[in-house]
C-alpha atoms as a PDB file:
ATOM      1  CA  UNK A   1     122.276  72.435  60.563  1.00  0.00           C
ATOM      2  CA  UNK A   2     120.152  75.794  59.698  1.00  0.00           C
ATOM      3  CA  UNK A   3     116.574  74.595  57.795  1.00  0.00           C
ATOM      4  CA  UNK A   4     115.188  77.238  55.616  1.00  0.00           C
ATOM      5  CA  UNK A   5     111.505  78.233  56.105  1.00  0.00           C
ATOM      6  CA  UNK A   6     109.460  79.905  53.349  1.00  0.00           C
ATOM      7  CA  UNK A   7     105.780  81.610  53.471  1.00  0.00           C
ATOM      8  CA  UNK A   8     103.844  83.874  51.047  1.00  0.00           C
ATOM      9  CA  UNK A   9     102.550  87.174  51.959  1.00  0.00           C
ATOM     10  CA  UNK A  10     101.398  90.045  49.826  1.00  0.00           C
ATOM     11  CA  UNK A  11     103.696  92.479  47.921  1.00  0.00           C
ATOM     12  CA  UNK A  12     102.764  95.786  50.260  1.00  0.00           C
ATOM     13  CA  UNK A  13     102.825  93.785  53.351  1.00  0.00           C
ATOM     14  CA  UNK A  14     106.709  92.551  52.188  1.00  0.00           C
ATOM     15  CA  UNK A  15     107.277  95.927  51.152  1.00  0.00           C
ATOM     16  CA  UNK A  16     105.956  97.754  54.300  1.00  0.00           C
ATOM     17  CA  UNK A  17     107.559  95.054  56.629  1.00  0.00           C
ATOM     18  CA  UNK A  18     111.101  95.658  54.212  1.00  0.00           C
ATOM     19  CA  UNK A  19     110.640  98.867  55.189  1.00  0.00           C
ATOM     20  CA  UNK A  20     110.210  98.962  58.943  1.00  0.00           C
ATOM     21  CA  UNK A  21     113.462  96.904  58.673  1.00  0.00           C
ATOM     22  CA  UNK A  22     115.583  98.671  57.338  1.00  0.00           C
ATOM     23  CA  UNK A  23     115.040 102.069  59.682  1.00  0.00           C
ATOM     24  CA  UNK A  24     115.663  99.668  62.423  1.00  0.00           C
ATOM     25  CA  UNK A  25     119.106  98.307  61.155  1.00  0.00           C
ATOM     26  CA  UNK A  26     118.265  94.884  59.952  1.00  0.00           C
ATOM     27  CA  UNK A  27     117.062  93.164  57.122  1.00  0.00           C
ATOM     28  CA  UNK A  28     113.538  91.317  56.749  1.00  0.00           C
ATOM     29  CA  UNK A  29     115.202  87.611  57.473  1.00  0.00           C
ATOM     30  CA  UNK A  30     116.942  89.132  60.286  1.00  0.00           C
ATOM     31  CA  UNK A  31     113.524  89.983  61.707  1.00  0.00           C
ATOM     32  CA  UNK A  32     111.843  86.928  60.440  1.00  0.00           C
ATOM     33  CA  UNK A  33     114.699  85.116  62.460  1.00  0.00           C
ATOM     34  CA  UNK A  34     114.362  86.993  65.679  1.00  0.00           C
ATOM     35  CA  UNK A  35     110.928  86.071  65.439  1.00  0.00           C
ATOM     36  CA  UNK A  36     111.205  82.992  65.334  1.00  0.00           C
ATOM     37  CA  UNK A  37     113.769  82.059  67.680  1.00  0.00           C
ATOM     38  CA  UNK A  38     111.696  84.388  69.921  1.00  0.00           C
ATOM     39  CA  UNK A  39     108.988  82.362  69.523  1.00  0.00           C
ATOM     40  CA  UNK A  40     110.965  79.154  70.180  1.00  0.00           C
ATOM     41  CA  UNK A  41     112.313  80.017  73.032  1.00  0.00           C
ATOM     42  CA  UNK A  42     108.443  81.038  74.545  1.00  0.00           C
ATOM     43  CA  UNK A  43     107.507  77.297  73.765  1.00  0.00           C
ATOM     44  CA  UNK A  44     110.785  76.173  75.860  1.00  0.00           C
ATOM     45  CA  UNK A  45     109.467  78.193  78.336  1.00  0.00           C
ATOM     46  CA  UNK A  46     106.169  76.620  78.468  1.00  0.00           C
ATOM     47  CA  UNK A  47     107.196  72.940  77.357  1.00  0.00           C
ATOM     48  CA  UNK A  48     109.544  73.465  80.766  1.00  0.00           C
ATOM     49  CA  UNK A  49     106.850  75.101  83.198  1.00  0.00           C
ATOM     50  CA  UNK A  50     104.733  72.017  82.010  1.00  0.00           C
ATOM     51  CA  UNK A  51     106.922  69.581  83.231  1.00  0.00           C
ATOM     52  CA  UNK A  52     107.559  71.301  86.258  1.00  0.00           C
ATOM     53  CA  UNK A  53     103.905  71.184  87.010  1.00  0.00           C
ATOM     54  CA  UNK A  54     103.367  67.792  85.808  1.00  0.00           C
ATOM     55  CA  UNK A  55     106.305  66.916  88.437  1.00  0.00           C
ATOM     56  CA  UNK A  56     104.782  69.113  90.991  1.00  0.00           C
ATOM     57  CA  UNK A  57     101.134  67.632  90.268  1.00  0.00           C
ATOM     58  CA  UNK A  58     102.581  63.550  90.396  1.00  0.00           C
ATOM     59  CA  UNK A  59     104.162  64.240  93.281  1.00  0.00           C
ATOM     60  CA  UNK A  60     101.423  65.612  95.453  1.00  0.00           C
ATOM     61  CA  UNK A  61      99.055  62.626  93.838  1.00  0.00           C
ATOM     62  CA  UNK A  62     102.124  60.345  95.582  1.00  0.00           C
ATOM     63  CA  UNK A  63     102.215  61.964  98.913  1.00  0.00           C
ATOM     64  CA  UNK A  64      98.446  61.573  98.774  1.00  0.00           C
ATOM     65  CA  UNK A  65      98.005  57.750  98.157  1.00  0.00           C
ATOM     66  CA  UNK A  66     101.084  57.097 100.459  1.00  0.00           C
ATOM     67  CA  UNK A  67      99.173  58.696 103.419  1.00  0.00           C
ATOM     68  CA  UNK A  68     102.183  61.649 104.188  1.00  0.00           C
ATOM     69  CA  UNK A  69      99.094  64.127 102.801  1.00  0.00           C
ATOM     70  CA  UNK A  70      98.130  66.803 105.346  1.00  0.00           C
ATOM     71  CA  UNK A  71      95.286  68.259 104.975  1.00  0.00           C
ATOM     72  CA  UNK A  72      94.224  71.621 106.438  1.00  0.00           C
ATOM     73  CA  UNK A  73      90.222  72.991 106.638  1.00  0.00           C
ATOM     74  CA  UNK A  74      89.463  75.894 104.951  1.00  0.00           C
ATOM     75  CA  UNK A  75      89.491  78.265 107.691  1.00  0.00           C
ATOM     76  CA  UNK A  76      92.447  77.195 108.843  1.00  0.00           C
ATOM     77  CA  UNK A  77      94.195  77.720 105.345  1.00  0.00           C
ATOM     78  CA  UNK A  78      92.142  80.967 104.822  1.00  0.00           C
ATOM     79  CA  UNK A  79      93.556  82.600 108.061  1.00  0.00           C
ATOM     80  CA  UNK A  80      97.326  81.286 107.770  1.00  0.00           C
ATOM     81  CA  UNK A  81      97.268  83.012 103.675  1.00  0.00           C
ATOM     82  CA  UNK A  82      95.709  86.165 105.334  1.00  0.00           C
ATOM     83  CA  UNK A  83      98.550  86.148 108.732  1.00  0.00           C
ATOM     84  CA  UNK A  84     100.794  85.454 105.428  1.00  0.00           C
ATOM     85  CA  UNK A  85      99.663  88.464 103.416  1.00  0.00           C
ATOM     86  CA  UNK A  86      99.864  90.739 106.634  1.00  0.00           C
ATOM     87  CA  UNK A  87     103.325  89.933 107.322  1.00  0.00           C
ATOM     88  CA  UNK A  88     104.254  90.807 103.584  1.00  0.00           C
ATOM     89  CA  UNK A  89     102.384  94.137 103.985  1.00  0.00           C
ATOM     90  CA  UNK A  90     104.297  94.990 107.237  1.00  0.00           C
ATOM     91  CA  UNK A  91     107.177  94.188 105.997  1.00  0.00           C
ATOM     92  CA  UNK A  92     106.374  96.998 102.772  1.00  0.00           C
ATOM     93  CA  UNK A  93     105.664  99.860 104.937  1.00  0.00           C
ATOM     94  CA  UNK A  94     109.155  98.991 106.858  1.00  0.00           C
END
């Protein structure tokens, strides 16, 4: 079922935004409703990165207190990103 939503905005704004509109082809609801379902489908986005990282987050929290955790010191990690990042950049100028 469609739900109607209503909001108030000045005559020249409704009249400027009526405008820009119509020399694009559509009428004002049309681009109220693109709008919209443009900005609904941003928060889907979002709601579902959150739960992916939520996910992502519980699960390394479980590895953690189950003891499977390995842990790597810092200059360990630092030079495996940077042998990482070389082999990207070779693989660039190829």
């Amino acid at each position: 079922m469609d739900t109607r939503i209503q909001f108030r905005v000045d005559e020249e704004t409704k009249r400027l935004a009526q405008l820009m509109a119509e020399s694009q082809g559509r009428t004002l609801s049309d681009a109220c409703r693109e709008l919209t379902v443009g900005l609904a489908e941003e928060q889907k986005k979002s709601m579902t990165h959150d739960l992916w990282l939520t996910e992502q987050i519980n699960a390394a929290f479980d590895k953690f207190d189950s003891g499977q955790a390995h842990f790597i010191e810092h200059d360990a990690a630092k030079a495996q990103m940077e042998a990482r990042k070389m082999k990207i950049r070779n693989r660039d100028k190829m």
